[in-house]
Protein backbone atom coordinates (compact mmCIF):
# COMPACT_ATOMS: atom_id res chain seq x y z
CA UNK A 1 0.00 0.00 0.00
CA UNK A 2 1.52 3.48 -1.10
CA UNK A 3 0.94 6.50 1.24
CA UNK A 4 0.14 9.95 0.09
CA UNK A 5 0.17 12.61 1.68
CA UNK A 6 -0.73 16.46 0.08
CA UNK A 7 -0.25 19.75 1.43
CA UNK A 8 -3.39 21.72 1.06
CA UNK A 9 -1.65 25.01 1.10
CA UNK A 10 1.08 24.48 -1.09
CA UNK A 11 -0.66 26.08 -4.52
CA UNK A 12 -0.09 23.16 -5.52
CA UNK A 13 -3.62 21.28 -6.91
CA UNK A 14 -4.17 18.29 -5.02
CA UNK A 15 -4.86 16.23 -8.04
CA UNK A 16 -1.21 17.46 -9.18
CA UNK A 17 0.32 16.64 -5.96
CA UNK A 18 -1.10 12.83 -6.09
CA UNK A 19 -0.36 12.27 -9.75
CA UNK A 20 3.21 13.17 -8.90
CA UNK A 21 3.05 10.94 -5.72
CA UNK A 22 1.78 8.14 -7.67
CA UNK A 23 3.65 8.41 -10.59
CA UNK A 24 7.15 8.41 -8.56
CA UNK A 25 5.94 5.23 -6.52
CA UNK A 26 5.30 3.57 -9.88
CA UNK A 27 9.08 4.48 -11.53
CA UNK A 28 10.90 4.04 -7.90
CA UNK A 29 9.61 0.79 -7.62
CA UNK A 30 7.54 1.29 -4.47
CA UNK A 31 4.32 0.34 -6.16
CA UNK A 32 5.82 -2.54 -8.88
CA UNK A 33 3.75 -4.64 -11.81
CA UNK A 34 0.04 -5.51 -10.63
CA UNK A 35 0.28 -3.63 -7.34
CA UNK A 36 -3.44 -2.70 -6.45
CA UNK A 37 -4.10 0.63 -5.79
CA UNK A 38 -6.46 1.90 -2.88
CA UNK A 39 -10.10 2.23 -4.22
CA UNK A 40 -11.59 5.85 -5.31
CA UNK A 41 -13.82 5.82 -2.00
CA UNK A 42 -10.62 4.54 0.24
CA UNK A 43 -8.21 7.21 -1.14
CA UNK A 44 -10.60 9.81 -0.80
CA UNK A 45 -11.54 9.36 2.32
CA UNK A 46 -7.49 8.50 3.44
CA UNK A 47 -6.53 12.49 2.29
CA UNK A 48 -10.60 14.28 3.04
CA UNK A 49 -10.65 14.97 -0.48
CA UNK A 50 -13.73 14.64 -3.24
CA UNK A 51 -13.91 11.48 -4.68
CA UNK A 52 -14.19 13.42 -8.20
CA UNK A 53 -10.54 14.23 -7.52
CA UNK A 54 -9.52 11.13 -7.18
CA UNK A 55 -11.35 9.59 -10.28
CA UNK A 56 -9.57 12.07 -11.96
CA UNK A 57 -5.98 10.83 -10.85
CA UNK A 58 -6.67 7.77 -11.80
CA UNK A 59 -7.79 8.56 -15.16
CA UNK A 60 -4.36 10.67 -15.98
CA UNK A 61 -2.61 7.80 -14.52
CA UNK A 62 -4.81 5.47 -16.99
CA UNK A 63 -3.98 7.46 -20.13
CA UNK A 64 -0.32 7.77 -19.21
CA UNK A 65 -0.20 4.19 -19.34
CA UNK A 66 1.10 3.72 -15.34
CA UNK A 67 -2.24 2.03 -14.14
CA UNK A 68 -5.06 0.07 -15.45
CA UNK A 69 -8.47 0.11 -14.37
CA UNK A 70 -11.20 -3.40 -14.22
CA UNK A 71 -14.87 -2.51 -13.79
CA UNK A 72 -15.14 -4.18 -10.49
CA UNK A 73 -11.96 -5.02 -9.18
CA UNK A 74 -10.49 -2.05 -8.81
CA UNK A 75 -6.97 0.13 -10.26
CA UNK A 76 -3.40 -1.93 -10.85
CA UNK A 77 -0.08 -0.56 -12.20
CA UNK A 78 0.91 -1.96 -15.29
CA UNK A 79 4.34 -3.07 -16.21
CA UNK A 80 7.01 -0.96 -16.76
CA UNK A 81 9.32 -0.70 -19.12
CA UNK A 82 12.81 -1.08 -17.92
CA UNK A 83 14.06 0.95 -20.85
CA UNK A 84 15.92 3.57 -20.44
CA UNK A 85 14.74 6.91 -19.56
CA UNK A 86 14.47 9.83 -22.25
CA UNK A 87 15.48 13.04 -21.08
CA UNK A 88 12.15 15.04 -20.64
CA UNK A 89 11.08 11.88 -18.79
CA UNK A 90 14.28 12.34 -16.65
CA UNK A 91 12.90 16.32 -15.64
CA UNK A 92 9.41 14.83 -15.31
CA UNK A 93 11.00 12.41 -12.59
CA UNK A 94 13.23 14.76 -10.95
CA UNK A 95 10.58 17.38 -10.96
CA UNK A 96 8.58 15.14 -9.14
CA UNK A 97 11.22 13.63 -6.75
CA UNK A 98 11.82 17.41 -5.89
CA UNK A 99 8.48 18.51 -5.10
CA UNK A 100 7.86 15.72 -3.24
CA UNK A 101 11.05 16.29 -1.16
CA UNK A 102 9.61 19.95 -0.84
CA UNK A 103 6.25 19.13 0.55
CA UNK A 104 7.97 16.89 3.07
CA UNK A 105 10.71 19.58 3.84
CA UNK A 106 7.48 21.62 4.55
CA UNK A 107 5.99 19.61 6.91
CA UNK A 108 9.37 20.11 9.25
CA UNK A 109 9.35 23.84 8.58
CA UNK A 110 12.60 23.22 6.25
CA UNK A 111 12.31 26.00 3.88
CA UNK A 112 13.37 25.63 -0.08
CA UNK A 113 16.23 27.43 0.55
CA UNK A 114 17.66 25.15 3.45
CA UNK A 115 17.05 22.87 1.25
CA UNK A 116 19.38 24.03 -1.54
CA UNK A 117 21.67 25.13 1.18
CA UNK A 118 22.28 21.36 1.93
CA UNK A 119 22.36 19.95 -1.78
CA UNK A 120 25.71 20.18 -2.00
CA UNK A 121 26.24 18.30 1.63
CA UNK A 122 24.35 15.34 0.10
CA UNK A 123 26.61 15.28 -3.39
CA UNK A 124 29.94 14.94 -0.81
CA UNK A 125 28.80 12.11 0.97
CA UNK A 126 28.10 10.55 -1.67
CA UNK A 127 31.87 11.35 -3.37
CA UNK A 128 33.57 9.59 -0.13
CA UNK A 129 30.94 6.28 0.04
């Protein structure tokens, strides 16, 4: 089971926020091939949103290709590709990655700018590993 979370406040739309959320689960491998996703009614409820919102993730996730919906049973991601990934779907990923590592920043009170400030932090301890 994935967990989303959205911050109401961020000007962000919702619906944005758990495409983006979904979407990264799928290409990180958190949510893999047939995964079942929480039902329209379960979802909604989990994050107090419409259930119109939701339906609507679900469809962009549909037509992208990431999930697949059966009358009855419910939504499941579809295999992925292990191909390669093309450089606009590289920003797409890393835009996501980073505005998920925003919202959560957010949640601590870690402003976007403390967040820059330790970037480079993270690249050197990475160079000694």
């Amino acid at each position: 089971m994935i967990s989303i979370s959205v911050d109401y406040h961020s000007g962000i739309p919702v619906y944005k926020q758990m495409v983006s959320a979904i979407t990264s689960a799928i290409q990180l491998g958190e949510l893999g091939d047939g995964d079942k996703l929480p039902s329209i009614r379960e979802l909604s409820n989990q994050l107090n949103i419409n259930p119109n919102t939701t339906a609507k993730v679900y469809r962009e996730l549909e037509l992208t290709g990431l999930i697949e919906s059966r009358a009855g049973s419910g939504s499941f991601v579809l295999p992925q590709e292990a191909a390669t990934l093309s450089a606009v779907e590289k920003q797409s990923l890393v835009q996501s990655l980073f505005s998920s590592l925003l919202l959560e920043a957010k949640k601590y009170q870690i402003s976007e700018q403390e967040v820059f400030a330790l970037l480079p932090l993270t690249e050197a301890k990475e160079a000694q590993s």
